[in-house]
N, C-alpha and C. Protein backbone atom coordinates (compact mmCIF):
# COMPACT_ATOMS: atom_id res chain seq x y z
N UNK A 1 -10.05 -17.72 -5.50
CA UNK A 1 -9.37 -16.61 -4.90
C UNK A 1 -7.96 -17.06 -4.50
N UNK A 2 -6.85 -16.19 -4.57
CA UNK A 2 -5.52 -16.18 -4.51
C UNK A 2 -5.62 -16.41 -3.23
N UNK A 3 -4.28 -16.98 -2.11
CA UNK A 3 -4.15 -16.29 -0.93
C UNK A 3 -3.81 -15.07 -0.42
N UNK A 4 -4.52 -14.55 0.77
CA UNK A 4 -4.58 -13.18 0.79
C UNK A 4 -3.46 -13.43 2.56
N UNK A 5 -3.08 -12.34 2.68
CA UNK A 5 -1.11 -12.26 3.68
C UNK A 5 -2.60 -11.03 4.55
N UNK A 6 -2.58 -11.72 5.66
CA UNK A 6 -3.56 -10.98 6.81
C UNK A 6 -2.12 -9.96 7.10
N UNK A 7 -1.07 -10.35 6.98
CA UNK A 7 0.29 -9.51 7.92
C UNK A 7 -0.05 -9.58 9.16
N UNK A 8 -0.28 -10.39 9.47
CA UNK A 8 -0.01 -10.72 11.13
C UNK A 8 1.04 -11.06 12.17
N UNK A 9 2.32 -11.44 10.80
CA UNK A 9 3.54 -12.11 11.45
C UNK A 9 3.45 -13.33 12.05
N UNK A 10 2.59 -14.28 11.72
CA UNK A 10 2.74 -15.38 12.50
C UNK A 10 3.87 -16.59 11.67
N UNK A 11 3.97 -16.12 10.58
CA UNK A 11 4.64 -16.91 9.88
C UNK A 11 6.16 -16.19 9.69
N UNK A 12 6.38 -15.46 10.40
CA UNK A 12 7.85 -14.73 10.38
C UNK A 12 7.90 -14.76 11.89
N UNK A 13 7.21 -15.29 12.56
CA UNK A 13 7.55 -15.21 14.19
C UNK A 13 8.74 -16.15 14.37
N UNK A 14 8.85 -17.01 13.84
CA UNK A 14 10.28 -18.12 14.15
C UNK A 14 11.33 -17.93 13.05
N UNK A 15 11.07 -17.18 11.99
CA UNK A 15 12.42 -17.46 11.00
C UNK A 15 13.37 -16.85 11.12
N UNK A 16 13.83 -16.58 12.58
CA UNK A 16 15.09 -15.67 13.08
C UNK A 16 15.56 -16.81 13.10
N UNK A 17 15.32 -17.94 13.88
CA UNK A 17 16.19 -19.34 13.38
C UNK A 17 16.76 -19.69 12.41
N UNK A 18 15.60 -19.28 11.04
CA UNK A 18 16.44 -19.79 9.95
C UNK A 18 17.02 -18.90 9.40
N UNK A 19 16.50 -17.45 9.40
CA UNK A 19 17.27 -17.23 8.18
C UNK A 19 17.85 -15.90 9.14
N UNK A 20 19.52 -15.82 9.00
CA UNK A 20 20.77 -15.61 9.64
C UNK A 20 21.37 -14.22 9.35
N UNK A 21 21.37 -12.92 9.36
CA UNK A 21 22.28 -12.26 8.74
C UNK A 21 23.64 -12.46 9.33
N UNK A 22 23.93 -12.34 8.23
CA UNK A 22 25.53 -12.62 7.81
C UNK A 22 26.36 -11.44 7.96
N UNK A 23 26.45 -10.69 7.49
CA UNK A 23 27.02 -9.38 7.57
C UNK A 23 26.03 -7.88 6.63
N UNK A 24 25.90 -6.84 7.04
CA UNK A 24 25.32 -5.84 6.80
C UNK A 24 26.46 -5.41 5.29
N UNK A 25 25.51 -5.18 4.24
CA UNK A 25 26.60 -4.76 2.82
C UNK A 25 26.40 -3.66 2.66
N UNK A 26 25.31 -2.61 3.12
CA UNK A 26 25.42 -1.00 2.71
C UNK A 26 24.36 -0.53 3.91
N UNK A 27 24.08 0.03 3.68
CA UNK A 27 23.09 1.35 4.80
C UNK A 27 21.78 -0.11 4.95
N UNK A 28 20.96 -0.33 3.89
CA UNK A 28 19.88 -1.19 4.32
C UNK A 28 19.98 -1.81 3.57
N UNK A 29 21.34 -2.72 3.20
CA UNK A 29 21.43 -3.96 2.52
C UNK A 29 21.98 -4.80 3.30
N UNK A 30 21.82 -6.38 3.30
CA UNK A 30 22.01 -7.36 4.04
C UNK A 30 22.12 -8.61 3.06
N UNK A 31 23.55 -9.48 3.74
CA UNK A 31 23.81 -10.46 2.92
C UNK A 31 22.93 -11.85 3.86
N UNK A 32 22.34 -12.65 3.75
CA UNK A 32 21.76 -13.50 4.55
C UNK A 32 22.08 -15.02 4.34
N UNK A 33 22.01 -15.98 5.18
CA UNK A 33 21.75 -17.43 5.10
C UNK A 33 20.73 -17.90 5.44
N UNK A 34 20.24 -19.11 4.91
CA UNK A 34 19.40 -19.85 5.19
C UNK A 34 19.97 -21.10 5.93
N UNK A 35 19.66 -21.38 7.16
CA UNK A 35 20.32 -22.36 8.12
C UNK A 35 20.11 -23.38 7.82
N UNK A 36 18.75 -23.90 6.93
CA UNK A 36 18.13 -25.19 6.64
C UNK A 36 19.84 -25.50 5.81
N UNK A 37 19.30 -24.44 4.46
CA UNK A 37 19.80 -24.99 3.41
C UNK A 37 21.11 -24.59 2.70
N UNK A 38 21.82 -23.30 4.03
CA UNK A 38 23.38 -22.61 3.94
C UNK A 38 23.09 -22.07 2.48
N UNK A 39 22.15 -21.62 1.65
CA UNK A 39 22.08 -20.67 0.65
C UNK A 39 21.97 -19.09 0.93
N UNK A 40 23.16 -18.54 0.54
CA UNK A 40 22.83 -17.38 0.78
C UNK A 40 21.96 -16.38 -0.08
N UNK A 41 21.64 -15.50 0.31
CA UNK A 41 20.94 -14.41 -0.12
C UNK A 41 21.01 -13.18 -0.17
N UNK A 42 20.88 -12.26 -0.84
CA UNK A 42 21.47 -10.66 -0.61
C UNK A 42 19.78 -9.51 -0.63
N UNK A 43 19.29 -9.18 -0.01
CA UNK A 43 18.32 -8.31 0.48
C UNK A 43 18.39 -6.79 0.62
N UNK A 44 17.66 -6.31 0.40
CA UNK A 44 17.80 -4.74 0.75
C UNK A 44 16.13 -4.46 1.32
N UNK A 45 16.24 -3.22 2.27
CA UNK A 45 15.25 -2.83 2.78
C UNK A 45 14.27 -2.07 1.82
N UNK A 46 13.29 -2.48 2.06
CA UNK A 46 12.36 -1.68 0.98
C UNK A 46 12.41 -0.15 1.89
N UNK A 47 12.68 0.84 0.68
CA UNK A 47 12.25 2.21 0.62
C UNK A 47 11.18 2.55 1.07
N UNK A 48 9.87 1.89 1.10
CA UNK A 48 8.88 2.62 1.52
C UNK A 48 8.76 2.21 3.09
N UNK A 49 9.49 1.12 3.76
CA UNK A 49 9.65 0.74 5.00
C UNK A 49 10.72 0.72 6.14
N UNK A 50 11.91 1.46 5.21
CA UNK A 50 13.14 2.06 5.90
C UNK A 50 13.04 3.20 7.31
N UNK A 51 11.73 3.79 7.13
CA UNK A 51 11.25 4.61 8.41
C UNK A 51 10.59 3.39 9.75
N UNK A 52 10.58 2.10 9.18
CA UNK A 52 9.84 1.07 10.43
C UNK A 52 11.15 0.15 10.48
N UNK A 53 12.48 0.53 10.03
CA UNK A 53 13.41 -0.50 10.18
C UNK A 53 13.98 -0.40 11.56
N UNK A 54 14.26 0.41 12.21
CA UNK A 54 14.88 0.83 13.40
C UNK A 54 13.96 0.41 14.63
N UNK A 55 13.27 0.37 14.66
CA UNK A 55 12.05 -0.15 15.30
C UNK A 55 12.18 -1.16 15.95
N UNK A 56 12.79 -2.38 16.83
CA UNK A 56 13.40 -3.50 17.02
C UNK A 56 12.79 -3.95 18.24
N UNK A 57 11.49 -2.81 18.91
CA UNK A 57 10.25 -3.52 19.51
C UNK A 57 9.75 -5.12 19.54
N UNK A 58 9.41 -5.26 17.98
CA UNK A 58 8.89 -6.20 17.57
C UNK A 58 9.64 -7.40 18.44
N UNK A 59 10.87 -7.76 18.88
CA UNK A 59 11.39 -8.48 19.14
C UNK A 59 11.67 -8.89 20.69
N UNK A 60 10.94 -7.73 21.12
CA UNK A 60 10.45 -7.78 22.58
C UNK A 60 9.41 -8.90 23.18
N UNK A 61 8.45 -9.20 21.86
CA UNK A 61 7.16 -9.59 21.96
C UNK A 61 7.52 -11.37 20.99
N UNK A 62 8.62 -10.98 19.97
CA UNK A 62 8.54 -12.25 19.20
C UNK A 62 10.08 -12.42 19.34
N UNK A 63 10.87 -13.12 20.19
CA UNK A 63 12.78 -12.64 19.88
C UNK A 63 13.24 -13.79 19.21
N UNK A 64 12.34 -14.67 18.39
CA UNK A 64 12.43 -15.27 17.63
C UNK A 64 12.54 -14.91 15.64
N UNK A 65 11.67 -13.99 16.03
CA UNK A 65 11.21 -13.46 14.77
C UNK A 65 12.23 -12.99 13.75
N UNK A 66 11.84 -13.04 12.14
CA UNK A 66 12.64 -12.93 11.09
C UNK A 66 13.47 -11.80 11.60
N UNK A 67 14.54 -11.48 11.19
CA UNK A 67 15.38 -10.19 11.46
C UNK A 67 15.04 -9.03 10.86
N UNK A 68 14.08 -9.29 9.91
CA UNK A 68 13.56 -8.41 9.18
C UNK A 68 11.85 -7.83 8.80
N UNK A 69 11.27 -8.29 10.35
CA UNK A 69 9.63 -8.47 10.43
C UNK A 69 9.71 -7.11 11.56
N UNK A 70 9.04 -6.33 11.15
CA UNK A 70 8.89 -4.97 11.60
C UNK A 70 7.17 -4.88 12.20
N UNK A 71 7.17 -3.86 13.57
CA UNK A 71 5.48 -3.51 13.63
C UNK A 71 5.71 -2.44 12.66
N UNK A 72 3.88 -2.21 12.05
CA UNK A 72 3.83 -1.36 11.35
C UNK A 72 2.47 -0.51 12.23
N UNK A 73 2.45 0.26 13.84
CA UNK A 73 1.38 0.95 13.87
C UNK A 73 0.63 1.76 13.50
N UNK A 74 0.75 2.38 12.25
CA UNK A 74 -0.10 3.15 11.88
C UNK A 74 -0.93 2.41 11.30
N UNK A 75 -0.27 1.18 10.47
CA UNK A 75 -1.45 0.44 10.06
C UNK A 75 -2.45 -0.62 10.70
N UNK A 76 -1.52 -0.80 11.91
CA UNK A 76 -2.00 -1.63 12.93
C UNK A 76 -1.96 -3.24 12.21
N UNK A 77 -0.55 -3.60 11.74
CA UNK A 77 -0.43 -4.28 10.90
C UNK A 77 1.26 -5.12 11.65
N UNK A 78 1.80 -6.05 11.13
CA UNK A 78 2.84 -6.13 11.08
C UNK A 78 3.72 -6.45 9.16
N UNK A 79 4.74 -5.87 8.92
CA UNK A 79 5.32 -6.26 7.29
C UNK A 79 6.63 -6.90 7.75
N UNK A 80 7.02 -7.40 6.22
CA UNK A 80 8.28 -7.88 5.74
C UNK A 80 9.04 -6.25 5.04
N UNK A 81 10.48 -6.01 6.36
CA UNK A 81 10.65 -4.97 5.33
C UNK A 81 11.58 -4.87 4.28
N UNK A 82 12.32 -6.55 3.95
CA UNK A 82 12.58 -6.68 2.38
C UNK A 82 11.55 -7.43 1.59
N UNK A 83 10.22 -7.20 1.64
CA UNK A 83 9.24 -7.98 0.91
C UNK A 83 9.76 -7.99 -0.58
N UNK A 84 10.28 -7.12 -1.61
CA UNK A 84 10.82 -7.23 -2.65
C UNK A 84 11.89 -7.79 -3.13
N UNK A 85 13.10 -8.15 -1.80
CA UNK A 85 14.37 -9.14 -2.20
C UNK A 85 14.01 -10.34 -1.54
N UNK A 86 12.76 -10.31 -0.61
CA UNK A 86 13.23 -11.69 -0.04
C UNK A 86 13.38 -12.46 -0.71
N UNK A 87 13.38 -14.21 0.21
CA UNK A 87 14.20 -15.13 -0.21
C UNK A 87 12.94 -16.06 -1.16
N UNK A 88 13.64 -16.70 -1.70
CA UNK A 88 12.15 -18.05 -2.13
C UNK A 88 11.45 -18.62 -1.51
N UNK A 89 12.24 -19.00 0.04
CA UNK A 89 11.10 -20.04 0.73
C UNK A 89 10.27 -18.71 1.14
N UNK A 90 10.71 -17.93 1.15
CA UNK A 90 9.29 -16.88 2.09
C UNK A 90 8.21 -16.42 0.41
N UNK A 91 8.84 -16.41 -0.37
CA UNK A 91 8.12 -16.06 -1.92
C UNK A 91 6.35 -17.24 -1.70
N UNK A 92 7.40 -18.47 -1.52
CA UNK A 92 6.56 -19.43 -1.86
C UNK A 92 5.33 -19.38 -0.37
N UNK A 93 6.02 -19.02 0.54
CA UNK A 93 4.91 -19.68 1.73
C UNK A 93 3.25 -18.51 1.78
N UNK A 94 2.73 -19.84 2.28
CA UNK A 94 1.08 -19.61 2.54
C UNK A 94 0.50 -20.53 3.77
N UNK A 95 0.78 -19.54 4.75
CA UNK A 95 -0.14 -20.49 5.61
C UNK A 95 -0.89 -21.10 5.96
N UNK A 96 -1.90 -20.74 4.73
CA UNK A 96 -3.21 -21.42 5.02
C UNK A 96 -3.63 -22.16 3.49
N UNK A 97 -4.72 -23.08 2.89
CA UNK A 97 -5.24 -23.31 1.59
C UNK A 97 -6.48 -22.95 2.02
N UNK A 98 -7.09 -23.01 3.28
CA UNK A 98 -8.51 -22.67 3.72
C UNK A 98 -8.37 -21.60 4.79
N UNK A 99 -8.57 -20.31 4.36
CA UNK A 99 -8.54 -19.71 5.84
C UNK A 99 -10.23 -19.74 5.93
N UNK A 100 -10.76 -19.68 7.56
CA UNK A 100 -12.06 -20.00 7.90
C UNK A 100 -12.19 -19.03 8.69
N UNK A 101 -13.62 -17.68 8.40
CA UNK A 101 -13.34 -16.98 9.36
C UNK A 101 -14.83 -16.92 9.55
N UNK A 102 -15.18 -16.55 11.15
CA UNK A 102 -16.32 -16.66 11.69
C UNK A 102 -17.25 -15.56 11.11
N UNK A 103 -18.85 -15.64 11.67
CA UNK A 103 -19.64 -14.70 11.26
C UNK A 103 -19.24 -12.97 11.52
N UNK A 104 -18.29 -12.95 12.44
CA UNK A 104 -18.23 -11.25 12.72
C UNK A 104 -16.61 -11.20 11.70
N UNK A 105 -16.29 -12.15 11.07
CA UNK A 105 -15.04 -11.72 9.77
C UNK A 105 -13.20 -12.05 10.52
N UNK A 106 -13.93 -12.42 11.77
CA UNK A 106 -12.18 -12.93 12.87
C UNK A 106 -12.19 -14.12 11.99
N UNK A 107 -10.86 -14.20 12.18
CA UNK A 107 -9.98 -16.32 11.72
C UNK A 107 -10.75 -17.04 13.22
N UNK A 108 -11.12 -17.83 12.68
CA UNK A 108 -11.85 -19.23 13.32
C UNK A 108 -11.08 -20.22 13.07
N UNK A 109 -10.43 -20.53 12.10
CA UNK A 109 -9.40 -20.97 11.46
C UNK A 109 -8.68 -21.88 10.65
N UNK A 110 -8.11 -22.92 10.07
CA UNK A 110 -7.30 -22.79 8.75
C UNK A 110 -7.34 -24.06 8.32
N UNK A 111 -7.42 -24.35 7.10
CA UNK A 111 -7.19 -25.58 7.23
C UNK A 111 -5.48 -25.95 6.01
N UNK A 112 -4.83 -26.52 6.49
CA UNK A 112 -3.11 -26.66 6.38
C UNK A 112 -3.30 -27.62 4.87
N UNK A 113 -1.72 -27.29 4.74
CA UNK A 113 -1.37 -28.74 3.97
C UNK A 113 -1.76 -30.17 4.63
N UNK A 114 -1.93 -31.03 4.00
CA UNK A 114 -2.17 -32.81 4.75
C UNK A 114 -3.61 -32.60 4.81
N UNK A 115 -4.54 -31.61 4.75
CA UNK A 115 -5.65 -31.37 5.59
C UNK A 115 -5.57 -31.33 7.12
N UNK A 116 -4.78 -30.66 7.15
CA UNK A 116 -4.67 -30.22 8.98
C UNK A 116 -5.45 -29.33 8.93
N UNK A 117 -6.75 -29.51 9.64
CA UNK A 117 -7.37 -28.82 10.07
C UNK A 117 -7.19 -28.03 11.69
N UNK A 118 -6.59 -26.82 11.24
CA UNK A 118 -6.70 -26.03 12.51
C UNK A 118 -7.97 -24.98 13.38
N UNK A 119 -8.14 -25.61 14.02
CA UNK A 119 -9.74 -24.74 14.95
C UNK A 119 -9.21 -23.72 15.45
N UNK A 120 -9.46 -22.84 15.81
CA UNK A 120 -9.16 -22.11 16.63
C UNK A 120 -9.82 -21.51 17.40
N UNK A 121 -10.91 -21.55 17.44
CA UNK A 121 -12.23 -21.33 18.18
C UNK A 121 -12.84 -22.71 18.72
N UNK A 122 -13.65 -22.60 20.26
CA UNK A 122 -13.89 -24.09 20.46
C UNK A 122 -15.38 -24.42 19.41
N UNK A 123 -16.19 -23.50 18.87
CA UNK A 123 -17.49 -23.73 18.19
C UNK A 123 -16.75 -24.26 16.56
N UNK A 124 -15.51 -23.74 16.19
CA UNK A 124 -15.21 -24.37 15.10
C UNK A 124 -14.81 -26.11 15.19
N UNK A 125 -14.37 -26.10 16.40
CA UNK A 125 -13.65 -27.73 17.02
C UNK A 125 -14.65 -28.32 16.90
N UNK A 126 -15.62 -28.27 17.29
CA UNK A 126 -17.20 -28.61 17.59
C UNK A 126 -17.44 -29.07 16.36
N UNK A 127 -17.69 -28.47 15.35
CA UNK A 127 -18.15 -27.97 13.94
C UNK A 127 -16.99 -29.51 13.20
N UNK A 128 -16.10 -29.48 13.69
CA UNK A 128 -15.08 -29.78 13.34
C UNK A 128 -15.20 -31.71 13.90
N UNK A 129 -15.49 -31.38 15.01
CA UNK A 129 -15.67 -32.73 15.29
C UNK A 129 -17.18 -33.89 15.08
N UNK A 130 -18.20 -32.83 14.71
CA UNK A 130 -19.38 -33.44 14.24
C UNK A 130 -19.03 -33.39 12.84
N UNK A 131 -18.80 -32.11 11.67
CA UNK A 131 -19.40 -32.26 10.75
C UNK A 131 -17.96 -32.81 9.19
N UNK A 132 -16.89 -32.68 10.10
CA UNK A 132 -15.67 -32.62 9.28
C UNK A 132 -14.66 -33.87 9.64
N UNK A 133 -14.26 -34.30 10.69
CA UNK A 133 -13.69 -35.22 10.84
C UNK A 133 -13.70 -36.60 10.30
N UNK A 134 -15.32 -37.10 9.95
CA UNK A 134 -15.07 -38.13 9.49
C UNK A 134 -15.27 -38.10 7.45
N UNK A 135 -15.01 -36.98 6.88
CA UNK A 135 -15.12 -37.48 5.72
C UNK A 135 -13.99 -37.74 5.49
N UNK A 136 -14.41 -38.79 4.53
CA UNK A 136 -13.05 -39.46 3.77
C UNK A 136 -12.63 -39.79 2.54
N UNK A 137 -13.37 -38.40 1.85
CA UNK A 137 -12.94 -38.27 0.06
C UNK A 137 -11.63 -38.37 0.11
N UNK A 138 -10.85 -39.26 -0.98
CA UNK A 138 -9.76 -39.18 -0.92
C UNK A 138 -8.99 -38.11 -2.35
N UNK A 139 -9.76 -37.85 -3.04
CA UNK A 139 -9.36 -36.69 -3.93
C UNK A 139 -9.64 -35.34 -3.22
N UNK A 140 -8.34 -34.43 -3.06
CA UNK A 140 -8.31 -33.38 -2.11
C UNK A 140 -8.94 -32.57 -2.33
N UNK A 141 -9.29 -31.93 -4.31
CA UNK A 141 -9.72 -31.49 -4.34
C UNK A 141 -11.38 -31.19 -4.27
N UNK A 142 -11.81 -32.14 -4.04
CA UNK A 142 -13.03 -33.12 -3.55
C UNK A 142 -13.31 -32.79 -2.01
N UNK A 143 -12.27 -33.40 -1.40
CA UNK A 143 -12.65 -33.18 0.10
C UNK A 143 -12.59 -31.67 0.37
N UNK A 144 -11.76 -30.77 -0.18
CA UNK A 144 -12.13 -29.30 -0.13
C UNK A 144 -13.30 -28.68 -0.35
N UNK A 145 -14.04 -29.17 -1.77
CA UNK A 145 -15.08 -28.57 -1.92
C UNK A 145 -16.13 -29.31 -0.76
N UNK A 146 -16.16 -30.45 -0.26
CA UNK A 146 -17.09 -30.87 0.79
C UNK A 146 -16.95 -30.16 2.14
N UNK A 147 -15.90 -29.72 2.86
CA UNK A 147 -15.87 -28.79 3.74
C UNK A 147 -15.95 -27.97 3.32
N UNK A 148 -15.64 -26.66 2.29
CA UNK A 148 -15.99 -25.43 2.02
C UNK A 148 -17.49 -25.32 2.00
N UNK A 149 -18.31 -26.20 1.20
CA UNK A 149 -19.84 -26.09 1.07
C UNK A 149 -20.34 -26.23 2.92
N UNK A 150 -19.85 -27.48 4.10
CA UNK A 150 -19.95 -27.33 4.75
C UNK A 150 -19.95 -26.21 5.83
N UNK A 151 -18.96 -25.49 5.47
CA UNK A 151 -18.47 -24.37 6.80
C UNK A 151 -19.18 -23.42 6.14
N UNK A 152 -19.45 -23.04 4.80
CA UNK A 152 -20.37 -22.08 4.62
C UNK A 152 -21.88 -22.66 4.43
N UNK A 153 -22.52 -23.30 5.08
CA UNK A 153 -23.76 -23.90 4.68
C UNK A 153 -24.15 -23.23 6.71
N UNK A 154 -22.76 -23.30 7.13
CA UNK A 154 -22.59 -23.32 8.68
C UNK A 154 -22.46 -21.52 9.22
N UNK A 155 -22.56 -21.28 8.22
CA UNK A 155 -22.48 -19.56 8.01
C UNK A 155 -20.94 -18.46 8.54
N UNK A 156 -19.67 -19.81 8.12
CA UNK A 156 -18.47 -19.53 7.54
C UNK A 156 -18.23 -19.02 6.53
N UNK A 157 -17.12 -17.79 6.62
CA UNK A 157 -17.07 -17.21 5.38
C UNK A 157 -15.33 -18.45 5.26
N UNK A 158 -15.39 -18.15 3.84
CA UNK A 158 -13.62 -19.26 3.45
C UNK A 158 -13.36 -18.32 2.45
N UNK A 159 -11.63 -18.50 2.81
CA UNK A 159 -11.25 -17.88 1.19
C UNK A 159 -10.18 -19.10 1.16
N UNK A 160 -10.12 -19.07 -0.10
CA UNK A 160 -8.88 -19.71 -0.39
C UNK A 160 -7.66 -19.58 -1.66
């Protein structure tokens, strides 16, 4: 399974740091930088999300957040509302290779690049500290399938 984008915004909660508008180029176009890497970028608001652009709530709660991460309540969701121009590093990112979610279908939670395993529940830490911590396959794709069989043997659902 592909990775699946919960839209939660947790991964657009800080990239008001990086990525900069520069100057506004038409009604809902925007020229942008990337602070890492001073590449600019040119964006436009997606059409179907130009009614959640004005909206600047979101930043009440995150005033970190991308300049361009909108609530979406009807869906009870949060979006990207240039998901179609954004930039590459946001193309490429995935927060998770293991998301881990408990028996009632909540994130329990993730396991990262490096194998960072993130708990987020104390019964996953648990889980985590008896049944996962000490293996030490060193082929990743190896040690994946040994925790995936684990956390679902543990009556974890995983996608990845």
């Amino acid at each position: 399974m592909s990775f699946y984008c919960q839209q939660c915004g947790e991964c657009c909660s800080c990239l008001g740091l990086v990525l900069v508008i520069i100057e506004q180029t038409g009604e809902y176009e925007f020229k942008i930088r990337n602070e890492y890497t001073n590449e600019e970028h040119h964006v436009i608001v997606d059409e179907d999300k130009r009614h959640l652009f004005s909206d600047r709530s979101i930043f009440d709660k995150e005033p970190c957040a991308c300049p361009f991460l909108r609530a979406d309540p009807e869906n009870n969701r949060v979006c990207c509302t240039v998901h179609a121009t954004r930039t590459e590093m946001c193309k490429s990112y995935s927060c998770w290779r293991i998301l881990i979610l408990d028996k009632n279908g909540k994130r329990a939670g993730r396991v990262m690049e490096d194998r960072y395993f993130s708990a987020e529940t104390s019964e996953l830490e648990k889980f985590r500290q008896e049944e996962i911590k000490d293996i030490r396959e060193p082929d990743t794709k190896k040690w994946d399938r040994i925790i995936i069989d684990k956390l679902r043997k543990a009556g974890y659902t995983v996608r990845t």
